[in-house]
N, C-alpha and C. Protein backbone atom coordinates (compact mmCIF):
# COMPACT_ATOMS: atom_id res chain seq x y z
N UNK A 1 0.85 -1.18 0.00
CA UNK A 1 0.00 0.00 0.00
C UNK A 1 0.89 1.24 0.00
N UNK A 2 0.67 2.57 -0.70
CA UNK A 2 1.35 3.55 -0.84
C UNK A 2 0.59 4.78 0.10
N UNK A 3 1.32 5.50 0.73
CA UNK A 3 1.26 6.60 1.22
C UNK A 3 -0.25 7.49 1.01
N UNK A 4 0.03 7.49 -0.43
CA UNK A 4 -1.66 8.35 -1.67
C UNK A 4 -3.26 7.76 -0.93
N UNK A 5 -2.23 6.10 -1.00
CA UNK A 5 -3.22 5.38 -1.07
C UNK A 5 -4.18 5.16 0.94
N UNK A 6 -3.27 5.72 1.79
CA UNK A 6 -3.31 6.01 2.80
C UNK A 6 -4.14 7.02 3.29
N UNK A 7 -4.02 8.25 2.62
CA UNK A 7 -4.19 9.38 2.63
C UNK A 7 -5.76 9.49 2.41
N UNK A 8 -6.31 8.86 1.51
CA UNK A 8 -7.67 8.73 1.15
C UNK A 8 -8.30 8.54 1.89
N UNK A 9 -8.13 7.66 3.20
CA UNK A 9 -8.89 6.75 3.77
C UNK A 9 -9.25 7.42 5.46
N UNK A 10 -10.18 7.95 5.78
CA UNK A 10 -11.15 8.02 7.01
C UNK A 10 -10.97 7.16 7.87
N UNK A 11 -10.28 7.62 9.32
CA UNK A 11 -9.53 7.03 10.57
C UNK A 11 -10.99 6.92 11.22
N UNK A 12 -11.39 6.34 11.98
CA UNK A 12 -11.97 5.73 12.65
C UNK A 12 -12.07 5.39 14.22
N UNK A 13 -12.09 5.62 15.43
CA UNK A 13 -12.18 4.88 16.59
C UNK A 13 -13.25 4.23 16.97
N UNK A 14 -13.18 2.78 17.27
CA UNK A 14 -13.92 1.92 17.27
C UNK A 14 -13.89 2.04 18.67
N UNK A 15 -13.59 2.55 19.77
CA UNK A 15 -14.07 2.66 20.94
C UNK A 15 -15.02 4.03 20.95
N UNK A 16 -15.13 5.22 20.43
CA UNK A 16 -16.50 5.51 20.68
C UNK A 16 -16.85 6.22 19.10
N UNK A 17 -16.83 4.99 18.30
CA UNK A 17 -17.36 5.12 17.18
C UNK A 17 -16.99 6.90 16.56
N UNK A 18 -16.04 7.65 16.54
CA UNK A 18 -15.90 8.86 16.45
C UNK A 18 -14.19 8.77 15.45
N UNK A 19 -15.17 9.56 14.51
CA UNK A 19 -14.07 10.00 12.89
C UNK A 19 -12.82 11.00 13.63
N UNK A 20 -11.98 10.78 13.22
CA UNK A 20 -10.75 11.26 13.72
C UNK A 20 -10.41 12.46 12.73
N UNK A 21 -10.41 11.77 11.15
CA UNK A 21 -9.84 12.67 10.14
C UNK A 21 -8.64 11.82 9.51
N UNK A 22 -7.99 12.40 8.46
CA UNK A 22 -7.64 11.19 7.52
C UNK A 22 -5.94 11.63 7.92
N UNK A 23 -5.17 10.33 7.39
CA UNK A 23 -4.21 10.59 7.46
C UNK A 23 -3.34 12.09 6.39
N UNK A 24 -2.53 12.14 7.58
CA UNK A 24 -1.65 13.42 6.68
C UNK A 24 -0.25 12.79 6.08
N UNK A 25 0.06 12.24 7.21
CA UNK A 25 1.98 11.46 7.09
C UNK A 25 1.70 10.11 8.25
N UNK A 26 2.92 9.22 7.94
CA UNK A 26 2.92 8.35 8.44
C UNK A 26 4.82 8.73 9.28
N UNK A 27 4.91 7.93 10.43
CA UNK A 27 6.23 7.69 11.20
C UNK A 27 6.89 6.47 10.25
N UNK A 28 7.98 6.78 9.90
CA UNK A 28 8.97 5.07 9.71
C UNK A 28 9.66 4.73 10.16
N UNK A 29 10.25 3.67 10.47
CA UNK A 29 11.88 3.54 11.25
C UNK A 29 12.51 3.13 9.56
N UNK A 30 13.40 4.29 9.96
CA UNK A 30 14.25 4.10 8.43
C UNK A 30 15.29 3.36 9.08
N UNK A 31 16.21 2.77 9.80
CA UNK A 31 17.07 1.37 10.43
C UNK A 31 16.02 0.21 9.73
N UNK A 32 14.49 -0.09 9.83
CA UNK A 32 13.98 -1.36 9.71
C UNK A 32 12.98 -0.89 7.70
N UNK A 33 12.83 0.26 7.93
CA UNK A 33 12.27 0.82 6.91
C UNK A 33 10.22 0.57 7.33
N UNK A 34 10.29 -0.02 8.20
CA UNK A 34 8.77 -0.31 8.95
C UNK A 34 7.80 1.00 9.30
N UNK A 35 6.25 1.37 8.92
CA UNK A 35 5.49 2.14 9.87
C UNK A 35 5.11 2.17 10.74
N UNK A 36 6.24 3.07 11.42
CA UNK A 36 5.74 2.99 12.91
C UNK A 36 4.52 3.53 13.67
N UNK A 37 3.89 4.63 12.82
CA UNK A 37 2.40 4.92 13.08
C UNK A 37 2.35 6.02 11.70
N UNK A 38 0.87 6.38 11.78
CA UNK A 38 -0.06 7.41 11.63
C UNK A 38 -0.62 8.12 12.05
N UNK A 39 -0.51 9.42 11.47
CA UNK A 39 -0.64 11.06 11.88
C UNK A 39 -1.45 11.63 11.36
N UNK A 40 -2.21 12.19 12.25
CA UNK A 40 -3.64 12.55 11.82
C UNK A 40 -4.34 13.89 12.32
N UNK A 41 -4.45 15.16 11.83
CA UNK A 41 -4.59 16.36 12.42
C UNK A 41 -5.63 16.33 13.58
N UNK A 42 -5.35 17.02 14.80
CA UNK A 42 -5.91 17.19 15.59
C UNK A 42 -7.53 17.58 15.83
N UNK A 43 -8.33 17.84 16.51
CA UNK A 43 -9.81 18.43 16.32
C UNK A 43 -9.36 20.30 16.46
N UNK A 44 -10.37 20.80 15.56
CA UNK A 44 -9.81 22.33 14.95
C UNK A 44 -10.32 23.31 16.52
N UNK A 45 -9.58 24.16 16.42
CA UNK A 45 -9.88 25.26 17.59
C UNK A 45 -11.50 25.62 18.22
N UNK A 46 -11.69 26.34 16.90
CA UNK A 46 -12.94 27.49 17.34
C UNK A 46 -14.19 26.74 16.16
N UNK A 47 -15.32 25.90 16.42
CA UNK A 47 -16.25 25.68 15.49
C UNK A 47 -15.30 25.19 14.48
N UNK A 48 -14.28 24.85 14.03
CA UNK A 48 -13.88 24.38 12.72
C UNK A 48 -12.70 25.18 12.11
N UNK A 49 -12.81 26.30 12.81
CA UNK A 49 -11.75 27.46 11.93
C UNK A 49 -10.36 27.73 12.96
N UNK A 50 -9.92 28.39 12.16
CA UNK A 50 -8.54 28.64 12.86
C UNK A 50 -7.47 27.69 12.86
N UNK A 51 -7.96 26.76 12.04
CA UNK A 51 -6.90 25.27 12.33
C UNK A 51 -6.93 24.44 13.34
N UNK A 52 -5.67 23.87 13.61
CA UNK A 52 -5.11 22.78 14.74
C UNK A 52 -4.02 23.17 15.33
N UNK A 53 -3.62 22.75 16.61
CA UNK A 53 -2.39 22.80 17.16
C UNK A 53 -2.51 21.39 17.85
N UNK A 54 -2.85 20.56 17.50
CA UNK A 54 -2.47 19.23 18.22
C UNK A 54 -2.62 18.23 16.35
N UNK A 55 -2.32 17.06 17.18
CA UNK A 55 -2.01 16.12 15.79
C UNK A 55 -2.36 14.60 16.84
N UNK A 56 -3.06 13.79 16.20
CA UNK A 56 -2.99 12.56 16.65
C UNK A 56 -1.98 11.74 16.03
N UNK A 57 -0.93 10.85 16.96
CA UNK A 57 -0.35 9.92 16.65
C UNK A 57 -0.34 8.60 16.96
N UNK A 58 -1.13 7.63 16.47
CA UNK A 58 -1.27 6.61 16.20
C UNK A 58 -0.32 5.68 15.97
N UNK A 59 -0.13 4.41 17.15
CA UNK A 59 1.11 3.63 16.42
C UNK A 59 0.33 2.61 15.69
N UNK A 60 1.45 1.82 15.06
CA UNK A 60 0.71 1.23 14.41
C UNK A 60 -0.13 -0.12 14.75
N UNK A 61 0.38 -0.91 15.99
CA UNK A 61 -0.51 -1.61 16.76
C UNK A 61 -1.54 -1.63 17.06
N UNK A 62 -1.86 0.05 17.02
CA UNK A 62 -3.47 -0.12 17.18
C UNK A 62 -4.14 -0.08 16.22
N UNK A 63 -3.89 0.12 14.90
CA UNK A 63 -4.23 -0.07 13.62
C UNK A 63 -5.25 -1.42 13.77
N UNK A 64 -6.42 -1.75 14.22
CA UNK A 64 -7.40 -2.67 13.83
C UNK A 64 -7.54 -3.25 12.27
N UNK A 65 -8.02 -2.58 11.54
CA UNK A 65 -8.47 -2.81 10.23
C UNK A 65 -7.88 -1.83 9.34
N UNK A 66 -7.79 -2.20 8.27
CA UNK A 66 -7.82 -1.29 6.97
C UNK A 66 -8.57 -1.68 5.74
N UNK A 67 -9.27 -1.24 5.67
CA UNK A 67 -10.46 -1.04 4.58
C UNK A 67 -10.28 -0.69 3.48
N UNK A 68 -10.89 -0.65 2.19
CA UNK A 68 -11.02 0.20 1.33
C UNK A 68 -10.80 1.40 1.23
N UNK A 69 -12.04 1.86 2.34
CA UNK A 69 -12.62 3.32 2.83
C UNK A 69 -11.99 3.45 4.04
N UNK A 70 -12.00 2.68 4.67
CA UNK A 70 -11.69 3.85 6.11
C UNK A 70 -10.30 2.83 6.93
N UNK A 71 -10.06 3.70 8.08
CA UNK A 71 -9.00 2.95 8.84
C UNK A 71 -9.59 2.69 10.44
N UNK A 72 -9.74 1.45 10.70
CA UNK A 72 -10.59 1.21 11.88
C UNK A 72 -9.26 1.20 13.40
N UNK A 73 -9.08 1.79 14.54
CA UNK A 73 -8.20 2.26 15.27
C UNK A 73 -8.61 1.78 16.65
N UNK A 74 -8.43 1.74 17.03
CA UNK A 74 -8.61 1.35 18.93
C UNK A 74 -7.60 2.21 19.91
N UNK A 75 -7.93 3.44 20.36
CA UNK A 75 -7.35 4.22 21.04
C UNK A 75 -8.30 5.14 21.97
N UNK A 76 -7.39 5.78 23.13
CA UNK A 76 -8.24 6.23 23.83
C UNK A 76 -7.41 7.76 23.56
N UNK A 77 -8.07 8.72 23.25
CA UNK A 77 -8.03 10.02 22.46
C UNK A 77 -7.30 10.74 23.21
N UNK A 78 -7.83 10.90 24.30
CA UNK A 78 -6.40 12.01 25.03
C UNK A 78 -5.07 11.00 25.50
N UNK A 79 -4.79 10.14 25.23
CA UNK A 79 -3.39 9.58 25.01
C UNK A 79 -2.38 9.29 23.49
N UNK A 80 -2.90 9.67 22.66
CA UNK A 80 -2.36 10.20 21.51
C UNK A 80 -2.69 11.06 20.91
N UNK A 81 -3.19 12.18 22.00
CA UNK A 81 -3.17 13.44 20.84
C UNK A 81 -2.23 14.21 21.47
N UNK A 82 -1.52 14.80 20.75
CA UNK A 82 -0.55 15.37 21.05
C UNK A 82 -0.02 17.09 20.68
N UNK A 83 0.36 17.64 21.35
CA UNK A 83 0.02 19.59 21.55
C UNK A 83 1.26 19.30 20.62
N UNK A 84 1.55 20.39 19.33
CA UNK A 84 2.63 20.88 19.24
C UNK A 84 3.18 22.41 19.21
């Protein structure tokens, strides 16, 4: 699977059924060349606007499923979201 092909696809948490937002970039270990997770913009400031200052990072263990359409995840939200 390629990066593009990553990018398309609607993150998911299957613990309270709630859309995250799609991937932006993925982590690698370039020593093993492996993904080590997925990165996924944070929930936006004000109603939607103004952007993000946090980013979810996802390893890849918790990666449940991958779909067609979407990416199914098992995480608990304020432990990988992360302020930058």
């Amino acid at each position: 699977m390629r990066l593009c092909e990553l990018r398309e696809k609607e993150v998911i948490n299957v613990c309270d059924c709630k859309r995250l937002g799609c991937v932006v970039d993925v982590g690698i270990d370039i020593k093993d060349g492996k993904v080590e997770c997925i990165i996924i913009p944070g929930p936006a400031k004000i109603c939607g606007f103004l952007g993000t200052d946090s980013e979810y990072v996802i390893p890849w263990e918790c990666i449940k499923k991958i779909g067609p359409d979407i990416i199914l995840v098992e995480i608990r939200e304020e432990k990988f979201l992360q302020k930058y």
